[in-house]
C-alpha atoms as a PDB file:
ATOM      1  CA  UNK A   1     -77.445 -41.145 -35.857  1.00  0.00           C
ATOM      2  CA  UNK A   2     -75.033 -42.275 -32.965  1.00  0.00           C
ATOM      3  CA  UNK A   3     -72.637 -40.135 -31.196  1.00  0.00           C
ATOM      4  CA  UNK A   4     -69.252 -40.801 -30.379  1.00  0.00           C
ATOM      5  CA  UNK A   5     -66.598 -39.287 -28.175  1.00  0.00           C
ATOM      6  CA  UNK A   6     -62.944 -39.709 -28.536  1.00  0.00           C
ATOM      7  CA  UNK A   7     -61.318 -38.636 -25.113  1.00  0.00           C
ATOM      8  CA  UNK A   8     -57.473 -37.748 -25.191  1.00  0.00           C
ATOM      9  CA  UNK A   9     -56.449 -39.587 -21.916  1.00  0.00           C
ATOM     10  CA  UNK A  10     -58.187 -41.065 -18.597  1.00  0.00           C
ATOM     11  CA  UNK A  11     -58.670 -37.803 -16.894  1.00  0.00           C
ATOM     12  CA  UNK A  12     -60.623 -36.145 -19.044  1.00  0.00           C
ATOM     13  CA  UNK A  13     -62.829 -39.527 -18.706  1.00  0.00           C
ATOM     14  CA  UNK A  14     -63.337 -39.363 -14.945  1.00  0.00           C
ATOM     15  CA  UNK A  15     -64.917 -35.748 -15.564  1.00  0.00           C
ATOM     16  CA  UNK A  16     -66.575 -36.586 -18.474  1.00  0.00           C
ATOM     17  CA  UNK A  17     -70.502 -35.359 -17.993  1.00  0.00           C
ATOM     18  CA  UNK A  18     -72.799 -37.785 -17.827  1.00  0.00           C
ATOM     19  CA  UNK A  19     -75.216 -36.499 -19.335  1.00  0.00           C
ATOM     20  CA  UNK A  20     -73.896 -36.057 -22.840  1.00  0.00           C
ATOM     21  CA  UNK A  21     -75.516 -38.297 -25.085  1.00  0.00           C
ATOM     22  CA  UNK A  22     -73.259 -40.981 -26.642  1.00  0.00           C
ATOM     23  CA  UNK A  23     -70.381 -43.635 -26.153  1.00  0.00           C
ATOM     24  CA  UNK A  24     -66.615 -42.447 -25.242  1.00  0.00           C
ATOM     25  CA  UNK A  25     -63.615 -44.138 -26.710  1.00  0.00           C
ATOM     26  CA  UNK A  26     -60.012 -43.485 -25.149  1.00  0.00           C
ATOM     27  CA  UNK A  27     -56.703 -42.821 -26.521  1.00  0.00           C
ATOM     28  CA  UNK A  28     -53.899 -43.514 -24.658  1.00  0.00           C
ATOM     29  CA  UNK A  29     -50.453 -42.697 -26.094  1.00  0.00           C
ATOM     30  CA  UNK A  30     -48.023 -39.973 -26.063  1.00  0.00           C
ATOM     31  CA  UNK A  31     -46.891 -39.594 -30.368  1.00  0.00           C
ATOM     32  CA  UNK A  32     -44.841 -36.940 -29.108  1.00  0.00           C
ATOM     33  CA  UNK A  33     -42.102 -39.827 -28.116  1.00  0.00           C
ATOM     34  CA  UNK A  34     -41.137 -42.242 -29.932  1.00  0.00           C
ATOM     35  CA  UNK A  35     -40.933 -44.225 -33.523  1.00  0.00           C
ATOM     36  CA  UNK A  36     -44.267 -42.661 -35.805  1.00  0.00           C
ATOM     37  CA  UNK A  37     -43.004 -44.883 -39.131  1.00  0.00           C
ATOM     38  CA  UNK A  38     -46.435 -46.355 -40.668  1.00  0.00           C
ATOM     39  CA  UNK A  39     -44.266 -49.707 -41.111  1.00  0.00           C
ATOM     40  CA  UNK A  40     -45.420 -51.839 -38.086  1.00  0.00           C
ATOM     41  CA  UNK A  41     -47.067 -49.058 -36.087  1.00  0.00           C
ATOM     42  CA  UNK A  42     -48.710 -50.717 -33.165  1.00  0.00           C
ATOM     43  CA  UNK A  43     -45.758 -53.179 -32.552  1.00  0.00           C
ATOM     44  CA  UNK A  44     -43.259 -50.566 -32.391  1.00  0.00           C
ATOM     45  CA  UNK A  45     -45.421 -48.113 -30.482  1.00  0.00           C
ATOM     46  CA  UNK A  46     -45.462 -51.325 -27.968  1.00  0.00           C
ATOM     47  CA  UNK A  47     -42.214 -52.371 -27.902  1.00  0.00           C
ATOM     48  CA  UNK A  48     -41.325 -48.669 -27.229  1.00  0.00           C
ATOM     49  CA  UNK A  49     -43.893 -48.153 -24.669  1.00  0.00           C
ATOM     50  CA  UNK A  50     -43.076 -51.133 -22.975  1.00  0.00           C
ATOM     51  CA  UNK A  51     -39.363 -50.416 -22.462  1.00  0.00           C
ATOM     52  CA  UNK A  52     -39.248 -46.949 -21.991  1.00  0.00           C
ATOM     53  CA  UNK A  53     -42.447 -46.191 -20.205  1.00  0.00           C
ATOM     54  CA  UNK A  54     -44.309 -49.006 -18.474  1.00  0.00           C
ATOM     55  CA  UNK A  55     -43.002 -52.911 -18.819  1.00  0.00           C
ATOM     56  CA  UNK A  56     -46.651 -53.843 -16.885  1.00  0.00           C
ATOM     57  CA  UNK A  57     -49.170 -52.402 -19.349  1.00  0.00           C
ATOM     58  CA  UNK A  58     -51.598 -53.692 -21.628  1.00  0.00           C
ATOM     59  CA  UNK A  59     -50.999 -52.187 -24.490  1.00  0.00           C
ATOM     60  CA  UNK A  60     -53.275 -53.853 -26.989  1.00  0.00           C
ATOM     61  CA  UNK A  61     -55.850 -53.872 -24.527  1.00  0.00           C
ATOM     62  CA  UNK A  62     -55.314 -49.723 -23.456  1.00  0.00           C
ATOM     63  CA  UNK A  63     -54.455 -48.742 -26.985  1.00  0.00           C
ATOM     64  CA  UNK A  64     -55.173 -51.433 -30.001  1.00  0.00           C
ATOM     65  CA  UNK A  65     -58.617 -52.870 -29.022  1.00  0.00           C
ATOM     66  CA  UNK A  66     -59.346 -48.868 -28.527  1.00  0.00           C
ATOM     67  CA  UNK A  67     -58.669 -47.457 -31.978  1.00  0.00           C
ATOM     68  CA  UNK A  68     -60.181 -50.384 -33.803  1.00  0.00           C
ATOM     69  CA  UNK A  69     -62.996 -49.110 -31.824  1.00  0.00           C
ATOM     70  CA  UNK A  70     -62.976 -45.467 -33.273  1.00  0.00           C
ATOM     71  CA  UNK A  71     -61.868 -47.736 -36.654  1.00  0.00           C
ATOM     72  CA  UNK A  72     -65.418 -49.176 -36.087  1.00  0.00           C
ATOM     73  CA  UNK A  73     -67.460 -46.150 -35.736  1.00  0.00           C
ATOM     74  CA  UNK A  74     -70.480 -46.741 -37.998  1.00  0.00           C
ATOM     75  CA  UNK A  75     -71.376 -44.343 -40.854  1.00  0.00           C
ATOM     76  CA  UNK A  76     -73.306 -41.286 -40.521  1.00  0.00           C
ATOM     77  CA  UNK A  77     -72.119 -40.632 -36.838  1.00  0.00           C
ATOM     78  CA  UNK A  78     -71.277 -37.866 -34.916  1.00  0.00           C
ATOM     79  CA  UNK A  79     -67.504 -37.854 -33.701  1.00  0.00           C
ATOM     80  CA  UNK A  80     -66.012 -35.475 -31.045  1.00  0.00           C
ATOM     81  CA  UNK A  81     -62.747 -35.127 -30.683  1.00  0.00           C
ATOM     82  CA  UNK A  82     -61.955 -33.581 -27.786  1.00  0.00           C
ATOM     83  CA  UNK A  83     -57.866 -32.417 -27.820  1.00  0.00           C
ATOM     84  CA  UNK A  84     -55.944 -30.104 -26.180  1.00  0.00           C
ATOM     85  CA  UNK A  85     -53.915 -27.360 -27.975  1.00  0.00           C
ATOM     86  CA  UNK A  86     -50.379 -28.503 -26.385  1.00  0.00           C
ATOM     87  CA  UNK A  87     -48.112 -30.204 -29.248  1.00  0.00           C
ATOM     88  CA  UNK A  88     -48.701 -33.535 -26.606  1.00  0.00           C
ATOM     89  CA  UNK A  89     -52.563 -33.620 -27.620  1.00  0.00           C
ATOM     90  CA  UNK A  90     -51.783 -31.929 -30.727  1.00  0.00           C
ATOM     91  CA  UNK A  91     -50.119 -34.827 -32.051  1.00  0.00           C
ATOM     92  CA  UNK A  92     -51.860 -37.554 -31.111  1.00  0.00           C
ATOM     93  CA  UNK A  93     -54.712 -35.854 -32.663  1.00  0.00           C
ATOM     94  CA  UNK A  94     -52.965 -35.304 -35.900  1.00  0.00           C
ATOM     95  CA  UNK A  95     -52.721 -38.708 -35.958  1.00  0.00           C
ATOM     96  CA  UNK A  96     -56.231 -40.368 -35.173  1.00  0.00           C
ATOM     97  CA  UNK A  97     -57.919 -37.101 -38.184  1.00  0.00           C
ATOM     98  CA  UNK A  98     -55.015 -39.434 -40.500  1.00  0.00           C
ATOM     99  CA  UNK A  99     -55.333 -42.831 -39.884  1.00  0.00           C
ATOM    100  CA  UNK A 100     -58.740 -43.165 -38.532  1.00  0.00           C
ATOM    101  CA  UNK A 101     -61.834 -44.310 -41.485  1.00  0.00           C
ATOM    102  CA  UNK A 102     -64.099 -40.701 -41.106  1.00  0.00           C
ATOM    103  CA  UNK A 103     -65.518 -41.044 -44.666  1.00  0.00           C
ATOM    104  CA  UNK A 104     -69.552 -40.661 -44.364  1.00  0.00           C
ATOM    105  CA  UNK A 105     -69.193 -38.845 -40.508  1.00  0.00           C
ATOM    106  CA  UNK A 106     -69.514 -35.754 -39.036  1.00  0.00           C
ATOM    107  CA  UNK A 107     -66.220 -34.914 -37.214  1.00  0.00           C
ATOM    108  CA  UNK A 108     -66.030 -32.080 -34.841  1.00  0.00           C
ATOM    109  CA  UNK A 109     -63.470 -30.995 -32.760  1.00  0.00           C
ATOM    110  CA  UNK A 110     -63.938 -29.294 -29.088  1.00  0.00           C
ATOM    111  CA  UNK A 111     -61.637 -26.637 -27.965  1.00  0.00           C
ATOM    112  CA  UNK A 112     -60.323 -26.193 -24.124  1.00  0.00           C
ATOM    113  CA  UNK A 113     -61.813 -22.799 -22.936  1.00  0.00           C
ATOM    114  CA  UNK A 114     -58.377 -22.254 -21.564  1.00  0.00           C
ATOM    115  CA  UNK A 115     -55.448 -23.276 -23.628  1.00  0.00           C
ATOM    116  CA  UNK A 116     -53.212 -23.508 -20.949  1.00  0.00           C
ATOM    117  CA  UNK A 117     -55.220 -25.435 -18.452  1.00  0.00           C
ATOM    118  CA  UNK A 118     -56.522 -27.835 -21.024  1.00  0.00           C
ATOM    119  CA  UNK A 119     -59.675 -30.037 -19.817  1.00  0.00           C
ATOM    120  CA  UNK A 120     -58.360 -31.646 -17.068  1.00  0.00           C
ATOM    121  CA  UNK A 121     -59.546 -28.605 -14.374  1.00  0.00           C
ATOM    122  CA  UNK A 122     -62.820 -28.136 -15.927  1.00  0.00           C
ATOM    123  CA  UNK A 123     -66.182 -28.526 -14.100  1.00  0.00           C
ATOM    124  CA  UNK A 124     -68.944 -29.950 -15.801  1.00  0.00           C
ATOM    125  CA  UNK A 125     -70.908 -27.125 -16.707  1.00  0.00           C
ATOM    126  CA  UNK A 126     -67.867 -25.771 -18.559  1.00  0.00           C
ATOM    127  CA  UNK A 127     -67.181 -29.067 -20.303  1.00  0.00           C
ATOM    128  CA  UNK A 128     -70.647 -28.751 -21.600  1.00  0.00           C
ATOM    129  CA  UNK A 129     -70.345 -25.040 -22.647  1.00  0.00           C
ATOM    130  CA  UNK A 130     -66.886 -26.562 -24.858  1.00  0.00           C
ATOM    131  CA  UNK A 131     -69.449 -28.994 -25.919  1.00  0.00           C
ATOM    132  CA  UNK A 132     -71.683 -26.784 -27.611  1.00  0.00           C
ATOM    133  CA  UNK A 133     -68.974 -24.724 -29.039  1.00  0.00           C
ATOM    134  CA  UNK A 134     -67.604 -27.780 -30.949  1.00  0.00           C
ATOM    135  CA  UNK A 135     -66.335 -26.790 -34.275  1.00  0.00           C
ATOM    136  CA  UNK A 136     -67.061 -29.235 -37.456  1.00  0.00           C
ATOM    137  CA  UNK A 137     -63.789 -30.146 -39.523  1.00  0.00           C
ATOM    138  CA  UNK A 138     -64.546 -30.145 -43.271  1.00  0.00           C
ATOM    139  CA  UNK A 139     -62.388 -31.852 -45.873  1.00  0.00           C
ATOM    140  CA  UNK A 140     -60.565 -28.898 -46.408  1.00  0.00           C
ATOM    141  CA  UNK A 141     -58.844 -28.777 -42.648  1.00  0.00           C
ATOM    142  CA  UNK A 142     -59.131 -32.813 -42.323  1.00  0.00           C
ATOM    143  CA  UNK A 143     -56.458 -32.549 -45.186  1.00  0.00           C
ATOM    144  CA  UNK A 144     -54.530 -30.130 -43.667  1.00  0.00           C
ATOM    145  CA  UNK A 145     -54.369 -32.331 -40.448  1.00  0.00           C
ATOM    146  CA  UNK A 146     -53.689 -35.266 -41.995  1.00  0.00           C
ATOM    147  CA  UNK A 147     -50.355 -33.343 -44.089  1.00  0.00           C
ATOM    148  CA  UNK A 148     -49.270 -32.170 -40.010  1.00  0.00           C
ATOM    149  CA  UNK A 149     -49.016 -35.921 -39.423  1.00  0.00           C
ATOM    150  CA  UNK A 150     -47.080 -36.564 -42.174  1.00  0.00           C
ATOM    151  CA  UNK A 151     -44.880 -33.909 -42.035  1.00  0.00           C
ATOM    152  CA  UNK A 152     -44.601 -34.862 -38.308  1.00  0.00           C
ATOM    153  CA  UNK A 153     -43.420 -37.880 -39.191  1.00  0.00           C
ATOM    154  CA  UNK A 154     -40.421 -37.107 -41.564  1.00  0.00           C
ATOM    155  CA  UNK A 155     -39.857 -34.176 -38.586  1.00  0.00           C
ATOM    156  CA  UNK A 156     -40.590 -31.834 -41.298  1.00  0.00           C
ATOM    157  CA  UNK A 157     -43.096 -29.468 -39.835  1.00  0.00           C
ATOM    158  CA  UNK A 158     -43.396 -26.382 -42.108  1.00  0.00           C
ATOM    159  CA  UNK A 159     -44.184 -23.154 -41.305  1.00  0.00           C
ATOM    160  CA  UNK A 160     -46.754 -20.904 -43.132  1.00  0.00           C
ATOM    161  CA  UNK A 161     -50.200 -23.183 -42.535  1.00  0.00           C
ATOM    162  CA  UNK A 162     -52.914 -22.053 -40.572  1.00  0.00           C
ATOM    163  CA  UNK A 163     -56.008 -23.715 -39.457  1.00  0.00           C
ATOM    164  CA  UNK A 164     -59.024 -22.678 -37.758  1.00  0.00           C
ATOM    165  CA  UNK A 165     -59.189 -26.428 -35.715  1.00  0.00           C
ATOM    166  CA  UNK A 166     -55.638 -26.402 -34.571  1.00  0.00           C
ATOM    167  CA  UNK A 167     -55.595 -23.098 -33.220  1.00  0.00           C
ATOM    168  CA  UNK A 168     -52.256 -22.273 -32.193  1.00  0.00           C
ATOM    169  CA  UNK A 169     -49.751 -24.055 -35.361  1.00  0.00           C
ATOM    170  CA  UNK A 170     -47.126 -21.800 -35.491  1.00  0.00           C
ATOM    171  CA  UNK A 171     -46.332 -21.960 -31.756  1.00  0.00           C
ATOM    172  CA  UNK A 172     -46.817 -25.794 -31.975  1.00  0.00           C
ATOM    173  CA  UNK A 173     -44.327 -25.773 -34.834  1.00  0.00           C
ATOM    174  CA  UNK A 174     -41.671 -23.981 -33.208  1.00  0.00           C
ATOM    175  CA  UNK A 175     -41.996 -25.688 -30.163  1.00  0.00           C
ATOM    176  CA  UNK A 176     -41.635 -29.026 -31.912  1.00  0.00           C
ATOM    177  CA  UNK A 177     -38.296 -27.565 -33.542  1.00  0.00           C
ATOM    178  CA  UNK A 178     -37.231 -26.746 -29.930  1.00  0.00           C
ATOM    179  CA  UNK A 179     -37.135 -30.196 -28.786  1.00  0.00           C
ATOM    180  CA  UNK A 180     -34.266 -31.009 -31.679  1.00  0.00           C
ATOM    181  CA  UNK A 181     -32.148 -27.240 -31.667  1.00  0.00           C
ATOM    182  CA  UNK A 182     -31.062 -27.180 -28.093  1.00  0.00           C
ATOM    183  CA  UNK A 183     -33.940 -24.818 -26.945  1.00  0.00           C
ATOM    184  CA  UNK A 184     -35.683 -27.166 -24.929  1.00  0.00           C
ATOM    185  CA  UNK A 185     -32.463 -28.289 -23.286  1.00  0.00           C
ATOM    186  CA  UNK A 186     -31.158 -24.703 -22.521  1.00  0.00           C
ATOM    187  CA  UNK A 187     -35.282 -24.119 -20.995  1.00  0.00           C
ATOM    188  CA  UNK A 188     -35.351 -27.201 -18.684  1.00  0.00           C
ATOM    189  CA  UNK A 189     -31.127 -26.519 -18.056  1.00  0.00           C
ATOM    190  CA  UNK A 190     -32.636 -22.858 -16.872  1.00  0.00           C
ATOM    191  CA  UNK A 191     -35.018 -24.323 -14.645  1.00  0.00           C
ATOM    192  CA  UNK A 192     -32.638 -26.645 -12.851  1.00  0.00           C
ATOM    193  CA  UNK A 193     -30.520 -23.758 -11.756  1.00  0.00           C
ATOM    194  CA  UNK A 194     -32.969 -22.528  -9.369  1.00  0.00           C
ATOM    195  CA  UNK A 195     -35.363 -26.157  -8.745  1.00  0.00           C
ATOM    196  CA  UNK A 196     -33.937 -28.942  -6.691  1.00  0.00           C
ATOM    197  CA  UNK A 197     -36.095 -31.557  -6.884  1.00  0.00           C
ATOM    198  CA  UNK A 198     -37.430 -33.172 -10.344  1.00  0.00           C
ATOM    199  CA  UNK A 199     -41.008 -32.479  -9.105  1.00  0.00           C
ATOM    200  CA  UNK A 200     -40.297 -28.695  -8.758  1.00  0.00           C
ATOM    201  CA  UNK A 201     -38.327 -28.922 -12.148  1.00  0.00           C
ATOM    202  CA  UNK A 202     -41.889 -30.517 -13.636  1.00  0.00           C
ATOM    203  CA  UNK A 203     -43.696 -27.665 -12.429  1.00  0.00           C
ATOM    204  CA  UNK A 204     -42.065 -24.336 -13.194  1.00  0.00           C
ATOM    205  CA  UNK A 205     -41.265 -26.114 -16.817  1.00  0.00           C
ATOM    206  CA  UNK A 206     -45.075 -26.797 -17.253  1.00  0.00           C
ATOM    207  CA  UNK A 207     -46.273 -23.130 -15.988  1.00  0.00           C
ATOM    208  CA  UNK A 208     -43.384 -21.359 -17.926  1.00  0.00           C
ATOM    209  CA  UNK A 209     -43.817 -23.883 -21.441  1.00  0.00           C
ATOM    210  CA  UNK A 210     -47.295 -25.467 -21.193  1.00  0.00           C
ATOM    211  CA  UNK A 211     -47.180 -25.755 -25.322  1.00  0.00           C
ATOM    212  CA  UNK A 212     -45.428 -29.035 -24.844  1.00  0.00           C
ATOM    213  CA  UNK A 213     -47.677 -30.460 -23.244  1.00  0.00           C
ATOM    214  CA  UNK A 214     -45.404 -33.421 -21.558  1.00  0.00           C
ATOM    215  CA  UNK A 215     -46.402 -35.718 -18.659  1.00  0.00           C
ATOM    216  CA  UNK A 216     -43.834 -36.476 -15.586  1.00  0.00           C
ATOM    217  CA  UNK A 217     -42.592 -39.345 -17.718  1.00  0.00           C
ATOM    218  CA  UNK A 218     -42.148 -37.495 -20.794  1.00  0.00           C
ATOM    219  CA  UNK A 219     -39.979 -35.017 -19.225  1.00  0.00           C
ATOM    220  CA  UNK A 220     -38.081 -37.187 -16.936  1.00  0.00           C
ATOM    221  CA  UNK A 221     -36.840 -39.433 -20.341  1.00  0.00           C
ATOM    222  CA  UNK A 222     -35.938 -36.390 -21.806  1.00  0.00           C
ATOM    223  CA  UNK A 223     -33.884 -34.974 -18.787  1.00  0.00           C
ATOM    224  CA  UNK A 224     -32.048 -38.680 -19.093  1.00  0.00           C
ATOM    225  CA  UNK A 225     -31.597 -38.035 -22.946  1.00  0.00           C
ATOM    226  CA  UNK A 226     -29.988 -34.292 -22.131  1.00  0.00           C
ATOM    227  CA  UNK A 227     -28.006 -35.106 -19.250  1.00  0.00           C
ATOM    228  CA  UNK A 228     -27.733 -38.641 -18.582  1.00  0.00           C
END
């Protein structure tokens, strides 16, 4: 029975443990931005990427050849999925529980000790403590994931769900509706008041809202959006 790791991003990779048994498989997008229509998924995520985010990258190579990697995961393997609880993570999660071929595996999700923090300023020893706190996710949740993603794709999010593997859903819904109602404009409009810099603006916005769970790039786009 092999063991595979799916790793949300390339810092959690450079901390990975070494000694966990098993091969680790990157994903490297950001779902929270961007067209999510099934039709033509990877060429629009690309053309997107590419023009919004990063003209130089590989994207087949960073993101493509990756998931048909986790798409080639042979049967009766372990998978661990190892997400954060910010809607960032969240999403991209939602997606790969959808689209990915788990029939015949064992799928397991492992939790941050610390939802704000997330992995990324965890020491080994905790990584392996997450490790062996890993929660399986039976059909009944897998389905439930796999309705977020759809529901995230028609931006149609309902309240009322809860889950035991994504922890926090309510808060991840309302924080979704946020970016479309003029909350998360009035937060980051707050935070300019007092920050003069877009680094400091970065900062207080991801100590005061860490739910969203945006990178400098995300927030910066949407800052252009809002105010031009």
């Amino acid at each position: 029975m092999k063991t595979f790791h799916i790793l949300n991003g390339d810092c959690l990779a450079e901390n990975f443990p070494k000694n966990l048994e098993g091969e680790s498989i990157i994903w490297r997008e950001a779902l929270i931005d961007g067209p999510v229509s099934d039709n033509n998924f990877f060429e629009n995520r690309k053309k997107f990427i590419t023009e919004n985010y990063d003209s130089e990258s590989n994207y087949d190579e960073l993101v493509v050849k990756e998931f048909q990697k986790m798409q080639n995961i042979p049967e009766d393997s372990v998978v661990f999925f190892w997400f954060e609880d910010d809607l960032f993570c969240q999403v991209n999660f939602w997606f790969l529980i959808s689209n990915l071929n788990l029939s015949n595996k064992k799928i397991l999700r492992v939790f941050p000790k610390d939802k704000e923090k997330g992995f990324a300023e965890t020491n080994e020893n905790d990584l392996l403590e997450m490790f062996d706190s890993a929660k399986e996710i039976n059909d009944t949740e897998r389905k439930l994931i796999s309705n977020l993603w759809a529901d995230f794709q028609q931006n149609n999010l309902s309240k009322g769900s809860s889950s035991e593997i994504v922890r926090n859903l309510e808060e991840l819904i309302v924080a979704n509706e946020n970016r479309f109602n003029g909350t998360l404009k009035n937060q980051i409009k707050d935070i300019q008041k007092t920050a003069e810099t877009f680094e400091e603006v970065f900062k207080i916005f991801n100590q005061k809202y860490p739910v969203y769970g945006f990178g400098d790039l995300q927030l910066k786009r949407l800052m252009n959006q809002f105010f031009g």
